[in-house]
Structures are given as structure tokens and as C-alpha cells.
N, C-alpha and C. Protein backbone atom coordinates (compact mmCIF):
# COMPACT_ATOMS: atom_id res chain seq x y z
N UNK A 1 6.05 0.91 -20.55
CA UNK A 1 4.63 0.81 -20.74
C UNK A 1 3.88 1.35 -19.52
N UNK A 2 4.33 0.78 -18.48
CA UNK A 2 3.64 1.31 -17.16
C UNK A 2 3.39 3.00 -17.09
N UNK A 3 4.44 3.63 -17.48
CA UNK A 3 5.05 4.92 -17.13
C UNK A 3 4.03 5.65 -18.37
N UNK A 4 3.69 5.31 -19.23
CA UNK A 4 2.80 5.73 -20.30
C UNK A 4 1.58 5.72 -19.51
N UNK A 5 1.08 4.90 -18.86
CA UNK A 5 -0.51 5.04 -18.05
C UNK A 5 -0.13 6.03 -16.92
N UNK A 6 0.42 6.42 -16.72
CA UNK A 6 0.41 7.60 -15.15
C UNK A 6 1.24 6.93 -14.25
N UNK A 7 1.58 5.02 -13.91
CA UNK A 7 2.26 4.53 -12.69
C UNK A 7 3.74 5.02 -13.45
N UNK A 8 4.29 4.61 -11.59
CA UNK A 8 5.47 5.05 -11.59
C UNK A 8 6.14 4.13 -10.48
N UNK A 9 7.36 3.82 -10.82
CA UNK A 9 8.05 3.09 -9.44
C UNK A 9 8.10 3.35 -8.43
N UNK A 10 7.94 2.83 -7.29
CA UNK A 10 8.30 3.10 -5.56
C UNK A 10 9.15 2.35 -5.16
N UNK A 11 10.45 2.77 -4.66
CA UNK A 11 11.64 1.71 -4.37
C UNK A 11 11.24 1.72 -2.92
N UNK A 12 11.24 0.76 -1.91
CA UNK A 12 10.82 0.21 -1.44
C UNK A 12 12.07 0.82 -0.06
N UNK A 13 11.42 1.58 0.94
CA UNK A 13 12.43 2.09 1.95
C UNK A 13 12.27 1.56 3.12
N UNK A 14 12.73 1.64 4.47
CA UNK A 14 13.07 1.25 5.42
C UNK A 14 12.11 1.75 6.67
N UNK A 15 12.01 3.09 6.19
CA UNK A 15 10.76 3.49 7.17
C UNK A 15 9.46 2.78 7.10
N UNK A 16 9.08 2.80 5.74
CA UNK A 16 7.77 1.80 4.94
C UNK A 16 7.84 0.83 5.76
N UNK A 17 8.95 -0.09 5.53
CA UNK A 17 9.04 -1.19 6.12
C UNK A 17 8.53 -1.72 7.62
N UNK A 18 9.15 -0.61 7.73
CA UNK A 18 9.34 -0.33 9.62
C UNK A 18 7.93 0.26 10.12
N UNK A 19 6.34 0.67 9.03
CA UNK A 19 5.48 1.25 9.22
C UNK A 19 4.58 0.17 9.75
N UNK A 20 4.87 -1.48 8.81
CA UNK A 20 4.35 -1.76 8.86
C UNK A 20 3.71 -2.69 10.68
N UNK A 21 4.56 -2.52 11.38
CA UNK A 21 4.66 -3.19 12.69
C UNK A 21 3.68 -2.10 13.38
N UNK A 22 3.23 -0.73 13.00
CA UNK A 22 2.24 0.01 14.21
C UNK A 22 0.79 -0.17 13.37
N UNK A 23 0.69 -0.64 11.94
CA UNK A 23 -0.76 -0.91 11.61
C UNK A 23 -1.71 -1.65 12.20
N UNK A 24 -2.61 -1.37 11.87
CA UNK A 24 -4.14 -2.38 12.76
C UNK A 24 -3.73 -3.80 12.33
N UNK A 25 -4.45 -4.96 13.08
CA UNK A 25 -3.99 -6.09 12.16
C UNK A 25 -5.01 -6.80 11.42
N UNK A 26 -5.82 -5.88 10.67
CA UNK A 26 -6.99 -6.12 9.70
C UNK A 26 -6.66 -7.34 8.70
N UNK A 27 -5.16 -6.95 7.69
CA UNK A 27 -4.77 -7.94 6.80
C UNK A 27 -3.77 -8.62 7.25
N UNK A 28 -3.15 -9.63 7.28
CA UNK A 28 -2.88 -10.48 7.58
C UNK A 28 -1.40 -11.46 6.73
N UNK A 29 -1.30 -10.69 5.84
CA UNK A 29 -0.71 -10.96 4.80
C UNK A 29 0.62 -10.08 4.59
N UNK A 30 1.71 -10.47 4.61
CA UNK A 30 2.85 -9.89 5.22
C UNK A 30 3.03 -8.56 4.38
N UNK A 31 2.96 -9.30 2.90
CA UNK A 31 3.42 -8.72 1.32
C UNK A 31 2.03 -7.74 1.38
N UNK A 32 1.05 -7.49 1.52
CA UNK A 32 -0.23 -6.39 1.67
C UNK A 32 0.00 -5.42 2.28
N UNK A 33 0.51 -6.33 3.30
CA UNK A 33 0.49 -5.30 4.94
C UNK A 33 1.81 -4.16 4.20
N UNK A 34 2.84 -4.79 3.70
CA UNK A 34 3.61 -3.81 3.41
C UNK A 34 3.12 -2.95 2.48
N UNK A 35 2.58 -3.43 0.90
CA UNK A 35 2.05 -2.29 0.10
C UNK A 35 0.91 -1.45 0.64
N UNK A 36 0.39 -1.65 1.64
CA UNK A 36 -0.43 -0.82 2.68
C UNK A 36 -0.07 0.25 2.94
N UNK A 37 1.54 -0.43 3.74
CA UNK A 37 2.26 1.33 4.51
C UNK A 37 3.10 2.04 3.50
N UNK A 38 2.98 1.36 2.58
CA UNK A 38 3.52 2.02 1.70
C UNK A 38 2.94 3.15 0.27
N UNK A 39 1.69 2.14 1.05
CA UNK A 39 0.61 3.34 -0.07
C UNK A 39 0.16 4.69 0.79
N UNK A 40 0.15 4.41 2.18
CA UNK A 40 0.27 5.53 3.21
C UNK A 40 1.01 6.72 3.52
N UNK A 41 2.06 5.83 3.25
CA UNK A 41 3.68 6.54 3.60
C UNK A 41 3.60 7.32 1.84
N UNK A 42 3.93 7.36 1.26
CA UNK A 42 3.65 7.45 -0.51
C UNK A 42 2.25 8.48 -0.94
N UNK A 43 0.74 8.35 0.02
CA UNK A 43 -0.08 9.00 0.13
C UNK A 43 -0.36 8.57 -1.60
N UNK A 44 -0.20 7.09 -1.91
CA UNK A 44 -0.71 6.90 -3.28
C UNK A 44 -1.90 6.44 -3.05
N UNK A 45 -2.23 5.93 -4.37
CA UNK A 45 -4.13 5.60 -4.77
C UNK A 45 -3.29 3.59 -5.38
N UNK A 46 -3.82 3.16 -4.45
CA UNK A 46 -3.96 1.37 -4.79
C UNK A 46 -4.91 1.01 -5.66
N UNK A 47 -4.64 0.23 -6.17
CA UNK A 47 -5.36 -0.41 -7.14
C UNK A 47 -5.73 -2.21 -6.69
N UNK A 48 -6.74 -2.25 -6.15
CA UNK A 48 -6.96 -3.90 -5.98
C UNK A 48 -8.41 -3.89 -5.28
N UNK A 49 -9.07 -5.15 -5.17
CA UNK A 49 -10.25 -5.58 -5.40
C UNK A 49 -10.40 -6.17 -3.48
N UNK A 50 -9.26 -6.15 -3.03
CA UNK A 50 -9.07 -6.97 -1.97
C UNK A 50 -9.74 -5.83 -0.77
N UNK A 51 -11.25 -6.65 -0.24
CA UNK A 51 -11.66 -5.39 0.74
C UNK A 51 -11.28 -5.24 2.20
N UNK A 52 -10.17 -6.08 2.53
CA UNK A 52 -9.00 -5.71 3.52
C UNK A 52 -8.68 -4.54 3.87
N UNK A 53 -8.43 -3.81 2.34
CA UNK A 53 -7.70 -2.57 2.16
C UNK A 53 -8.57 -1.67 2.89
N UNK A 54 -9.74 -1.92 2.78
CA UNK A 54 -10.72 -0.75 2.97
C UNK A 54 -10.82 -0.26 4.77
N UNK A 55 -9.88 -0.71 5.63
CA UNK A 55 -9.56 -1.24 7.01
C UNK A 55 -8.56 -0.31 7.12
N UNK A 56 -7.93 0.65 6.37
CA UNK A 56 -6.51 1.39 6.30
C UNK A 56 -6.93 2.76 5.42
N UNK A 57 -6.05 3.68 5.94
CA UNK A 57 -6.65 4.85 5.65
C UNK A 57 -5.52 5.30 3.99
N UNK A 58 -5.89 4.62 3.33
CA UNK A 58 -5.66 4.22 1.86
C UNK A 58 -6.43 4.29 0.77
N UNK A 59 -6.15 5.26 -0.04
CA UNK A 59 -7.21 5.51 -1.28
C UNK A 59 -7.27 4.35 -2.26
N UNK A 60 -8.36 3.75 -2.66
CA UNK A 60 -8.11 2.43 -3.68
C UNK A 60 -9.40 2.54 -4.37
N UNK A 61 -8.98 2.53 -4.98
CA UNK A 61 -9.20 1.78 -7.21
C UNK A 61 -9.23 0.48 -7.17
N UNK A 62 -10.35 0.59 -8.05
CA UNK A 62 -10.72 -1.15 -8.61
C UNK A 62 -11.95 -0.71 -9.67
């Protein structure tokens, strides 16, 4: 179903991981902070309402 709207999986790598320790510390939230560097690292478009995000150089949808 997902894959019918345009998303697509991101398996979750080590560099990502490892991105997240040089970010600003705007959010605070371990599990964010990671889909953060990972929307960075990925150069994807986020989808969420949370204006944290807007603190990171991350394209987002809502």
C-alpha cells in the first residue's frame, strides 16, 4: 500500500546513525533526532507536523 502512494523503505544504516551525534541539539528526542539524519543523509521530504524539524536543513510536509 505504501509503495502505491510514492513512499518507499529506508533501511536504516550506520553512517545515519553515526550522523546523528554532529546535529544541532534543537530536538531532543533520540528516535527524531535519528529520522532527521536520516532524512538528510537520504536528501528525503518528511512528513510531520512537529516544528522541531524546521531547526534542520530537512524538507517537510504536513
Amino acid at each position: 500500500m505504501v509503495t502505491n502512494h510514492g513512499f518507499r523503505q529506508a533501511n536504516l544504516e550506520l553512517h545515519q546513525i553515526c550522523r546523528t551525534e554532529s546535529l544541532p541539539d534543537h530536538h531532543r528526542d533520540p528516535f527524531d533526532r535519528l529520522l532527521i539524519a536520516q532524512a538528510i543523509e537520504l536528501g528525503a521530504v518528511a512528513v510531520t507536523d512537529d516544528p522541531h524539524w524546521q531547526n534542520y536543513p530537512v524538507r517537510v510536509n504536513f
